[in-house]
N, C-alpha and C. Protein backbone atom coordinates (compact mmCIF):
# COMPACT_ATOMS: atom_id res chain seq x y z
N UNK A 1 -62.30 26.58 154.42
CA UNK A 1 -63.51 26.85 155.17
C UNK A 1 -64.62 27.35 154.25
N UNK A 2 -63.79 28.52 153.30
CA UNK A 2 -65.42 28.96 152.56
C UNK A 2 -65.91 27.65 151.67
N UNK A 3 -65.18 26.24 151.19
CA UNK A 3 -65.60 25.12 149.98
C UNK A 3 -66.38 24.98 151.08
N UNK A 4 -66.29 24.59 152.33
CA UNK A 4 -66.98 24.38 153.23
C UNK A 4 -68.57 24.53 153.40
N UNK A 5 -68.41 25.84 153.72
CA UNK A 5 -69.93 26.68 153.62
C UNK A 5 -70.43 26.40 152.58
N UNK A 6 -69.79 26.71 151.16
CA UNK A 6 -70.38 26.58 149.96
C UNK A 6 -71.22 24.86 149.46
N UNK A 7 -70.39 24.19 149.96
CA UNK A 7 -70.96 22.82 150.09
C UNK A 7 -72.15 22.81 151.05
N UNK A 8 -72.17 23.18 151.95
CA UNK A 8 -73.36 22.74 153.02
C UNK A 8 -74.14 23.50 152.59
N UNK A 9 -74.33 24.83 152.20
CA UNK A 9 -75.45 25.44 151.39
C UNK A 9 -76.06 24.81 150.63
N UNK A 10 -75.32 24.03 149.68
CA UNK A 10 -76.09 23.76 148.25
C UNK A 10 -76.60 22.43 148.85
N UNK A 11 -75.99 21.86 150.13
CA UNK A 11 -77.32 20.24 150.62
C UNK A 11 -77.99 21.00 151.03
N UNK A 12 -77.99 22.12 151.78
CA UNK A 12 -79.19 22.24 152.63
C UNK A 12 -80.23 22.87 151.89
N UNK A 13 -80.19 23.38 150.28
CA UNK A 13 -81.11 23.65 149.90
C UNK A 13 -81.37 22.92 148.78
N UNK A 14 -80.93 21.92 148.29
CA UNK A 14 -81.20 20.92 147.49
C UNK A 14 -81.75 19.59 148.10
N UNK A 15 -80.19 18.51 147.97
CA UNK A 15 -81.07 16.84 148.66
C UNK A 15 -81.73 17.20 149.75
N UNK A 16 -80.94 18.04 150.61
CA UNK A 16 -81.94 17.93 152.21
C UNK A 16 -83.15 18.26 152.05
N UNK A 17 -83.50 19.18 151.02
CA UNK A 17 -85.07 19.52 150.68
C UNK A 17 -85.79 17.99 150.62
N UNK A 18 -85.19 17.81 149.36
CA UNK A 18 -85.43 16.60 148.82
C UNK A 18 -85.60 15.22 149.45
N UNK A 19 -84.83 14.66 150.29
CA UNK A 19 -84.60 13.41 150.83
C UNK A 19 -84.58 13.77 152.48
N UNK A 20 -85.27 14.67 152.91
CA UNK A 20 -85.64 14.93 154.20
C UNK A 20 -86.61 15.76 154.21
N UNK A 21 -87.01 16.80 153.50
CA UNK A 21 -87.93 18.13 154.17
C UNK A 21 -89.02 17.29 153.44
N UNK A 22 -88.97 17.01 152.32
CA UNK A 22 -90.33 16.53 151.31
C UNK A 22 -90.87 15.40 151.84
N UNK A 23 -89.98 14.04 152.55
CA UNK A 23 -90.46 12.86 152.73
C UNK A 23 -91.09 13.16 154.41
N UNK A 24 -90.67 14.27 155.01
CA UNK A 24 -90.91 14.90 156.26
C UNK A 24 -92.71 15.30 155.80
N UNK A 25 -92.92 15.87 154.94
CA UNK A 25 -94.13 16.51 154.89
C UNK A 25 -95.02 15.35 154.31
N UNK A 26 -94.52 14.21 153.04
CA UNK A 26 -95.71 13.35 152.90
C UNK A 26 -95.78 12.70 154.46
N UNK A 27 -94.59 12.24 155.30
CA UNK A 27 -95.64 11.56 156.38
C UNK A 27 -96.67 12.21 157.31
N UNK A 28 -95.92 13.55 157.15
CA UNK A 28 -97.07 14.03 158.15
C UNK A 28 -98.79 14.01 157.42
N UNK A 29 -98.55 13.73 156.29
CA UNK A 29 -99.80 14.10 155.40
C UNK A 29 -100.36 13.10 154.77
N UNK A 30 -100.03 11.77 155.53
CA UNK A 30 -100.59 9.98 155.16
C UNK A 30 -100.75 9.90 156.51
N UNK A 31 -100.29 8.22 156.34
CA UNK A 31 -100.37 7.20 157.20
C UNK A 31 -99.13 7.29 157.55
N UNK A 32 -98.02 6.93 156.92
CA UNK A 32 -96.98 6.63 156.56
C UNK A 32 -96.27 7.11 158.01
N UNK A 33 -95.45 5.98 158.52
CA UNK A 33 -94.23 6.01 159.98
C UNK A 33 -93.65 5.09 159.83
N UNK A 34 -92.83 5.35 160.84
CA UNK A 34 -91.62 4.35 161.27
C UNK A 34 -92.27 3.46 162.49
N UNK A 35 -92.58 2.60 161.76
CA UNK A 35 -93.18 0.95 162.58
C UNK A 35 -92.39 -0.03 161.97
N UNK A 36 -92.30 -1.15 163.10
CA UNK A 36 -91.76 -2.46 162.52
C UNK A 36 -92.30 -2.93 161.80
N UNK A 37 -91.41 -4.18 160.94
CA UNK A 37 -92.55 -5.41 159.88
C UNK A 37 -93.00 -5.51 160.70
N UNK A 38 -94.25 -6.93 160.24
CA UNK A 38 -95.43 -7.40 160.44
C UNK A 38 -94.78 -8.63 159.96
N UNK A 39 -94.38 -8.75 159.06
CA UNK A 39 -94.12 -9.74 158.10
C UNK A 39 -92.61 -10.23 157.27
N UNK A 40 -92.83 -11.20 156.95
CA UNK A 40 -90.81 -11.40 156.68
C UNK A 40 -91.09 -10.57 155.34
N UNK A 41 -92.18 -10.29 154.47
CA UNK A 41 -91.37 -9.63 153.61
C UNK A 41 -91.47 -8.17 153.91
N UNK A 42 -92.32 -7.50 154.95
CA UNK A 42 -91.81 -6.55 155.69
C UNK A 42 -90.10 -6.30 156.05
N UNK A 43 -89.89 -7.12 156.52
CA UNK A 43 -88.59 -7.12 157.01
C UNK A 43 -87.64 -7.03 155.73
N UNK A 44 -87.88 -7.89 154.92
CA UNK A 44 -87.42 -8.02 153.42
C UNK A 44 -86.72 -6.35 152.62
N UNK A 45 -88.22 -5.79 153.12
CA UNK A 45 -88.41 -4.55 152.40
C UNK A 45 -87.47 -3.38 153.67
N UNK A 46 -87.46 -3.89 154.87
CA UNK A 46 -86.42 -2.90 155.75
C UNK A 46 -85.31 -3.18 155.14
N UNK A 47 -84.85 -4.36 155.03
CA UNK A 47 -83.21 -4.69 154.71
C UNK A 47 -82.55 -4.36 153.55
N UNK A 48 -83.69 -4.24 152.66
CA UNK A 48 -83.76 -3.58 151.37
C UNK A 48 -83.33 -2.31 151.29
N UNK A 49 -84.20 -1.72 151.60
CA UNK A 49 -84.05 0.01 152.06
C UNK A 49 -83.09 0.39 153.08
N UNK A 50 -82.69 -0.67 154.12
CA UNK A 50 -81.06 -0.09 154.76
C UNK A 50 -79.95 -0.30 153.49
N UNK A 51 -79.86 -1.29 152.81
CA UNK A 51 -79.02 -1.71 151.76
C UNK A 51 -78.77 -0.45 150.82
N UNK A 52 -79.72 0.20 150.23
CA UNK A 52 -80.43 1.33 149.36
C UNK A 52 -79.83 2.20 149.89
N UNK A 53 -80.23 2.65 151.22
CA UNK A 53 -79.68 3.96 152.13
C UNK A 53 -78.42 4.55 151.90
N UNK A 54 -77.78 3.06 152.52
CA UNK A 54 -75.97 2.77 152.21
C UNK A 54 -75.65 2.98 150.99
N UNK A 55 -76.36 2.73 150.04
CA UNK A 55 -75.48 2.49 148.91
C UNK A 55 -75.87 3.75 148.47
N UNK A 56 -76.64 4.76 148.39
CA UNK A 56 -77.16 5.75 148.36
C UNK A 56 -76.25 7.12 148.87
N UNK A 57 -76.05 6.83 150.37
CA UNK A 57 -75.35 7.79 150.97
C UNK A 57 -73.90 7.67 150.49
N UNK A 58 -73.67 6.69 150.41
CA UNK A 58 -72.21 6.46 149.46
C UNK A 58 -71.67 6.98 148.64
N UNK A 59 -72.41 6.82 147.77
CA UNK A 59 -72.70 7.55 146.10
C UNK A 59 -72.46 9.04 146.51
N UNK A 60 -73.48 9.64 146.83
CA UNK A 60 -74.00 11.01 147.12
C UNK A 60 -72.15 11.55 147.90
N UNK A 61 -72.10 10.92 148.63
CA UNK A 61 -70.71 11.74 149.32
C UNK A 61 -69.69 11.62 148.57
N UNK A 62 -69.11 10.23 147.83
CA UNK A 62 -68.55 10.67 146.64
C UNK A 62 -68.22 11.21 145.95
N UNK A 63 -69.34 11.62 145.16
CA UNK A 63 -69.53 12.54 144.38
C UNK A 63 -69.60 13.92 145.03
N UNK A 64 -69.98 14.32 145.67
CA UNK A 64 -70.15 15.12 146.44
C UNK A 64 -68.57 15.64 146.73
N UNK A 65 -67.90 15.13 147.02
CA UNK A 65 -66.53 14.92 147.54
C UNK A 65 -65.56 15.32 146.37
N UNK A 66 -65.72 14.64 145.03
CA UNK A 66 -65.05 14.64 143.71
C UNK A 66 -65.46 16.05 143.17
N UNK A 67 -66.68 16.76 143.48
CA UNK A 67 -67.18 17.88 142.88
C UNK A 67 -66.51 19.05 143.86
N UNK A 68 -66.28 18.70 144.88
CA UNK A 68 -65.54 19.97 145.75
C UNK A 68 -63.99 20.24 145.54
N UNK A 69 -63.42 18.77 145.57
CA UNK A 69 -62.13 18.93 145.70
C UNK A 69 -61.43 18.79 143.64
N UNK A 70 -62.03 18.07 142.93
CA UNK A 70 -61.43 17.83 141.50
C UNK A 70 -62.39 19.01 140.56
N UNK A 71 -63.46 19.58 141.15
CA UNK A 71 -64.37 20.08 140.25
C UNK A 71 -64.02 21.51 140.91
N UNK A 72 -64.21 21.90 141.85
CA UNK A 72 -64.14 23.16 142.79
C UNK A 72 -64.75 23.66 142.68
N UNK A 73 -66.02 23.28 143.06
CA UNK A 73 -67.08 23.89 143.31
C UNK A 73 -68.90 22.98 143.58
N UNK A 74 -69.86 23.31 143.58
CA UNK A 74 -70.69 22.45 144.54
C UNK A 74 -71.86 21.80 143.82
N UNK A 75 -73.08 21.23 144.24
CA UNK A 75 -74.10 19.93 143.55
C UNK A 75 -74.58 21.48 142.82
N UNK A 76 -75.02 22.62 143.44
CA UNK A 76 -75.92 23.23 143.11
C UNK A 76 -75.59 24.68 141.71
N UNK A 77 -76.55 24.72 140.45
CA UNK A 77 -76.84 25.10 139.76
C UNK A 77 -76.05 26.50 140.02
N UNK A 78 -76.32 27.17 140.98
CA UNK A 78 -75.61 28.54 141.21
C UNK A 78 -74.05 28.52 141.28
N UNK A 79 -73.58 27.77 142.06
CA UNK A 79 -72.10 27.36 142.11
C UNK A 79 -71.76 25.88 141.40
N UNK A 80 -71.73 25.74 140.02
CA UNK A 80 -71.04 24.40 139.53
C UNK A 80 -69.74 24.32 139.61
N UNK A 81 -69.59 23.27 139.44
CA UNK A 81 -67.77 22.79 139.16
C UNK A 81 -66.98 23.62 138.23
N UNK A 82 -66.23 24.10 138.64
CA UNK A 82 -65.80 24.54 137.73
C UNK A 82 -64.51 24.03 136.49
N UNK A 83 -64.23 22.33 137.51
CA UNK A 83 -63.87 21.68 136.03
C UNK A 83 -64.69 20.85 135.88
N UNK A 84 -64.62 19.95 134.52
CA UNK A 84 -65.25 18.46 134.53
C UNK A 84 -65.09 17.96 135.49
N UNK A 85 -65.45 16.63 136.19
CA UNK A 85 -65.23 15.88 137.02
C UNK A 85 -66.07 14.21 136.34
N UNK A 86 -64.53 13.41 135.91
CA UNK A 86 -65.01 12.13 135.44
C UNK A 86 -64.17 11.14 135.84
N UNK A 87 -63.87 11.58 137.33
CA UNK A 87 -63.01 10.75 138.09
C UNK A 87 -64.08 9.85 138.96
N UNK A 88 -63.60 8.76 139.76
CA UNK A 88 -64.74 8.36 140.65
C UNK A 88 -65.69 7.81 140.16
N UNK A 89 -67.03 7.38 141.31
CA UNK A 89 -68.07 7.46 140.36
C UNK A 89 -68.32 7.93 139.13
N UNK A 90 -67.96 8.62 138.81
CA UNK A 90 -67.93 9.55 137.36
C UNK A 90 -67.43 8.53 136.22
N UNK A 91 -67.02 7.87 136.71
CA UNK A 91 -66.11 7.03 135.63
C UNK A 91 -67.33 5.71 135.23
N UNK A 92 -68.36 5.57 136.08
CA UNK A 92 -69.27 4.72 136.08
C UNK A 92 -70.49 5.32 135.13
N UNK A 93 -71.24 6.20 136.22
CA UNK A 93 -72.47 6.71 135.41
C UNK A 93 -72.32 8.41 135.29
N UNK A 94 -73.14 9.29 134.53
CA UNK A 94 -72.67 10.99 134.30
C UNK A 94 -73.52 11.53 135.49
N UNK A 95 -73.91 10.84 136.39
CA UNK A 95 -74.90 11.33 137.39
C UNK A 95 -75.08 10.56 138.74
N UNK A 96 -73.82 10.42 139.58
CA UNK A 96 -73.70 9.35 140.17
C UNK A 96 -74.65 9.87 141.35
N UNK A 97 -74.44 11.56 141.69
CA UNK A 97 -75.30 12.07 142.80
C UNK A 97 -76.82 12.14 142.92
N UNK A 98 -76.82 12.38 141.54
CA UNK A 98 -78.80 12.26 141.61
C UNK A 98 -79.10 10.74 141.61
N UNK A 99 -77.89 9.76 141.42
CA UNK A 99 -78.28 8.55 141.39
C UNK A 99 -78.54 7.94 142.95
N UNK A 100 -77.58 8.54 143.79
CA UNK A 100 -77.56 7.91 144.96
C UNK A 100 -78.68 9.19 146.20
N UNK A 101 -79.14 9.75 145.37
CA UNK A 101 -80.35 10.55 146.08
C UNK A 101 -81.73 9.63 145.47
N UNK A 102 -81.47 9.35 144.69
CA UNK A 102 -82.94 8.55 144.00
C UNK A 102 -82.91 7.08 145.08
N UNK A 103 -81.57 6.72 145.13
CA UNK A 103 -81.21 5.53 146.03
C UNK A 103 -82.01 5.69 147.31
N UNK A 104 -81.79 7.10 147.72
CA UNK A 104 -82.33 7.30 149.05
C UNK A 104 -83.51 7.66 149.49
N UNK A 105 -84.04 8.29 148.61
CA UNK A 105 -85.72 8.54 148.12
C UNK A 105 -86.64 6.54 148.00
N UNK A 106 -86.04 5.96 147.46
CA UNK A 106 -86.34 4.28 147.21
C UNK A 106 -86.18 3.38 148.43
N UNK A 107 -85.13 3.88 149.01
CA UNK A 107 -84.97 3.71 150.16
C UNK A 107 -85.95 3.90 151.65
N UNK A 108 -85.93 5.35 151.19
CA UNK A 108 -87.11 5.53 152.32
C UNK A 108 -88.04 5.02 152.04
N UNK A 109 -88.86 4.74 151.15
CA UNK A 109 -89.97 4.62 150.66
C UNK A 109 -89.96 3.00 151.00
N UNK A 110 -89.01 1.93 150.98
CA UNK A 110 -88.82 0.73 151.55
C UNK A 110 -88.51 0.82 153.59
N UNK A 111 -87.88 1.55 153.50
CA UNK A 111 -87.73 1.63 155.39
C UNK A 111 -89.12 2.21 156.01
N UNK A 112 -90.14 2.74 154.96
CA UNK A 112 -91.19 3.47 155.67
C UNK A 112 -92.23 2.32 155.01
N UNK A 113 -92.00 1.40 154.09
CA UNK A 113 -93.25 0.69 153.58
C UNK A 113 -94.56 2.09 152.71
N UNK A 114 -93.69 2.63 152.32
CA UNK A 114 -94.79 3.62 152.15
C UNK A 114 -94.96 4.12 150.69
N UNK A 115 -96.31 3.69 149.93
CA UNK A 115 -96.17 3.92 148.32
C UNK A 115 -96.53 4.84 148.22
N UNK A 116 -96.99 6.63 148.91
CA UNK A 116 -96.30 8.08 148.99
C UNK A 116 -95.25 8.19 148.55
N UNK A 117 -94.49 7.55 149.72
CA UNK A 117 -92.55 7.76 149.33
C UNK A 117 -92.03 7.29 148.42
N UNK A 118 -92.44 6.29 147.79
CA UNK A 118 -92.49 5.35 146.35
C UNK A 118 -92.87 6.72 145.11
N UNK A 119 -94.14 6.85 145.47
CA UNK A 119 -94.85 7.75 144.29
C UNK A 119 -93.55 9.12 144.26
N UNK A 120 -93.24 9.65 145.37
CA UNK A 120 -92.32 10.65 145.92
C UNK A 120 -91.31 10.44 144.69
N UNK A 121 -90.78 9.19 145.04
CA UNK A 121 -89.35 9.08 144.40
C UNK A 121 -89.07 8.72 142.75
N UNK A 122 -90.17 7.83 142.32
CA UNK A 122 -90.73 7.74 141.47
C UNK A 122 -91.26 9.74 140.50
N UNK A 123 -91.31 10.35 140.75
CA UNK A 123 -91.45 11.89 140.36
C UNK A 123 -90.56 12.13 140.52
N UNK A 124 -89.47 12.28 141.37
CA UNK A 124 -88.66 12.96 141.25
C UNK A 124 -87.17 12.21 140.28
N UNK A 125 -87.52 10.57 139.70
CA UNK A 125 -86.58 10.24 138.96
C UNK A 125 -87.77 11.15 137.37
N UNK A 126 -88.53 10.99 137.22
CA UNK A 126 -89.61 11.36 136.27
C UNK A 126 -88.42 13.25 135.88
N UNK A 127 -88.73 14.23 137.02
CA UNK A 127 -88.08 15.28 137.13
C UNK A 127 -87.19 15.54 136.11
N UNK A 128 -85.86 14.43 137.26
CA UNK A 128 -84.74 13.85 136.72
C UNK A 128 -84.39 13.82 135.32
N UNK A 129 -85.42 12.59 134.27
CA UNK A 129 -84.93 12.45 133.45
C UNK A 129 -85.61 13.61 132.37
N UNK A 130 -85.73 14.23 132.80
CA UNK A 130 -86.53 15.27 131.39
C UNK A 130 -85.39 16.63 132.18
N UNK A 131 -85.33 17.46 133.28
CA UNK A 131 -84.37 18.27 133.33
C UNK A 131 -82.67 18.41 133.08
N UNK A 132 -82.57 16.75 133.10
CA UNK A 132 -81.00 16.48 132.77
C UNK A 132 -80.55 16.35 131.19
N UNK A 133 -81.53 16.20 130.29
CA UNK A 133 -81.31 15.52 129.13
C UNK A 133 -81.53 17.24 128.88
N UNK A 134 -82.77 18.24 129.18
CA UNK A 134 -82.86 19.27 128.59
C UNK A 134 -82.12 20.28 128.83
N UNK A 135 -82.16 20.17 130.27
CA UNK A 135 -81.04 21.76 130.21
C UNK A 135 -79.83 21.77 130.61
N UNK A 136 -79.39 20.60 131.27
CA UNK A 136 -78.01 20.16 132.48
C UNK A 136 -77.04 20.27 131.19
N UNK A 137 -77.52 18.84 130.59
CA UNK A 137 -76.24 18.32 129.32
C UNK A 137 -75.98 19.46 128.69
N UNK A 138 -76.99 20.37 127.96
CA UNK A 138 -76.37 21.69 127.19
C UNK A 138 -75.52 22.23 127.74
N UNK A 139 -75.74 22.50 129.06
CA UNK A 139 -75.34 23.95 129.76
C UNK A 139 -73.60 22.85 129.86
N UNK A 140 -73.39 21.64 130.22
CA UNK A 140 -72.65 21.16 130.63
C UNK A 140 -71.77 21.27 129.31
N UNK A 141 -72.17 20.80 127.97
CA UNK A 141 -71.62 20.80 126.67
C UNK A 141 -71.30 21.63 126.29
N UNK A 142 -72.01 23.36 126.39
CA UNK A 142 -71.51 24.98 126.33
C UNK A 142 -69.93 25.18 127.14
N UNK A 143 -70.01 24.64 128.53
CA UNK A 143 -68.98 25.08 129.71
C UNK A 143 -67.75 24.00 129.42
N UNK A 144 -68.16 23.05 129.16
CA UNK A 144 -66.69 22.18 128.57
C UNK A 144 -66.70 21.42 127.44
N UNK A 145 -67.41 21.77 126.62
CA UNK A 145 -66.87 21.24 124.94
C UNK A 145 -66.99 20.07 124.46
N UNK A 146 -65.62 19.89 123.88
CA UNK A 146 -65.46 18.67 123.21
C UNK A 146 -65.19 17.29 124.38
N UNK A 147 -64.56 17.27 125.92
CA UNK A 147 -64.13 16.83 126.36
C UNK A 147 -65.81 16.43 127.25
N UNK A 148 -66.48 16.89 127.12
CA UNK A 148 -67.72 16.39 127.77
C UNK A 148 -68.90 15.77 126.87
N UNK A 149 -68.33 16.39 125.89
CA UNK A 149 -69.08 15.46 124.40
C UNK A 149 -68.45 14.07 124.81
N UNK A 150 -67.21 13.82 124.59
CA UNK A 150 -67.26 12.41 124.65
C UNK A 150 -67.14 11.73 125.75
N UNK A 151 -66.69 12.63 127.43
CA UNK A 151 -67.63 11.75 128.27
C UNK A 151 -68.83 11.25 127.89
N UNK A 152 -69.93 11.89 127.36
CA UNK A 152 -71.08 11.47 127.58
C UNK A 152 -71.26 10.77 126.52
N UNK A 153 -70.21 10.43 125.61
CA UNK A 153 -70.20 9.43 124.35
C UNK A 153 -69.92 8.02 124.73
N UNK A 154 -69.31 8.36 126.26
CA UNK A 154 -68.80 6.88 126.72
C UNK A 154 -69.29 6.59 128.15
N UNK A 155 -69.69 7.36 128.53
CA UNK A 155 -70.65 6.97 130.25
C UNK A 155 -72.19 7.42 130.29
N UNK A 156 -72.99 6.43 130.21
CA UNK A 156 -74.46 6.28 130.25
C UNK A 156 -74.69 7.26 131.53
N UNK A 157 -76.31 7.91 131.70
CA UNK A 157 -76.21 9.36 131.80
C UNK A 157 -77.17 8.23 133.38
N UNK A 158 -77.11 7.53 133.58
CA UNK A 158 -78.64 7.15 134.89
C UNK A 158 -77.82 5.82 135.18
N UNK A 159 -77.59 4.78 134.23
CA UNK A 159 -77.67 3.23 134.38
C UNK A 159 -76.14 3.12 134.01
N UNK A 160 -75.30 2.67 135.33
CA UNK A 160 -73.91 2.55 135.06
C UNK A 160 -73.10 2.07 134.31
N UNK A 161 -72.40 1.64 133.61
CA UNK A 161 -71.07 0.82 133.10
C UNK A 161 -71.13 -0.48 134.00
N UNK A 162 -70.42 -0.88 133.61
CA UNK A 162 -69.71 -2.45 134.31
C UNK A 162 -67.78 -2.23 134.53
N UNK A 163 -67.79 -1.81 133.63
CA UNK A 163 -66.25 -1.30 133.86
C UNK A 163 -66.12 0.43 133.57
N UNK A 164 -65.30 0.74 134.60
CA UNK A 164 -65.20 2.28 134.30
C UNK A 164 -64.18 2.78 133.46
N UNK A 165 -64.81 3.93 132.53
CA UNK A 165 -64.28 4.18 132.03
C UNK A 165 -63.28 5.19 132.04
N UNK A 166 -62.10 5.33 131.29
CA UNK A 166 -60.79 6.17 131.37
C UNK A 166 -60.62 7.03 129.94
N UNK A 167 -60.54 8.00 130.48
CA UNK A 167 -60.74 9.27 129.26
C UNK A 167 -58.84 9.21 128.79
N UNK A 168 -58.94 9.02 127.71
CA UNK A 168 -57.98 9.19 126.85
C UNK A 168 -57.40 10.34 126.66
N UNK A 169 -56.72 11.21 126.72
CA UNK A 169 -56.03 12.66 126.14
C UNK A 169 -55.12 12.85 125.34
């Protein structure tokens, strides 16, 4: 029960910020709603962004999932894993959760037609790649060593593998 709590804390003050409270406030502060196409590549761009969603929410619970039960502990900075976790997704890219939140940020921004939610998501991969390279990887390379050195010697940190990889011991 308490992984429990501890998990729903760290969505509700992280992605949910992120991929609900923020895309909540640009519409109120455009144009930007939930209307049908107009047009097939309207429609193009819905089917797109349901596709995105899915593959998005996927990711995110995954990982999400691998960090509670193999890592023990949650997405957020205050409570990390407290082991590695390069099972799963993990075995693909070093960031499968911010990957499938960016999914969903791209997503909306295709289900809403809206280049706010574009610009939105677009900043927050921008964020992304300058806070992960600067302070994540250290702090991650301090807390587990040699064994996260060469994860990250063998799984690209944004843009996946093709085959996943298996850590040797």
């Amino acid at each position: 029960m308490w992984m429990l709590l501890r998990q729903l804390l760290a969505i509700a003050v992280l992605p949910f910020t992120m991929t609900i409270l923020v895309p909540i406030w640009i519409t109120r502060r455009t144009t930007a709603g939930v209307t049908l196409p107009a047009s097939p590549g309207g429609v193009l761009m819905v089917l797109a962004g349901g596709a995105l969603l899915l593959a998005g929410l996927t990711l995110f619970a995954a990982s999400l999932r691998r960090f509670a039960t193999e890592g023990r502990g949650t997405l957020a900075p205050w409570d990390p894993p407290r082991q590695l976790v390069v099972s799963g997704p993990y075995r693909y890219v070093r960031n499968p959760m911010i990957s499938g939140v960016i999914f969903i940020l791209f997503a909306e921004a295709l289900l809403l037609r809206s280049p706010p939610h574009a610009a939105w998501a677009a900043i927050f991969v921008a964020i992304n790649a300058t806070f992960i390279p600067l302070l994540e990887e250290p702090q991650l390379e301090q807390r587990f060593g040699d064994g996260y050195r060469r994860y990250r010697e063998h799984v690209p940190r944004f843009m996946p593998r093709l085959r996943p990889w298996r850590a040797v011991d």
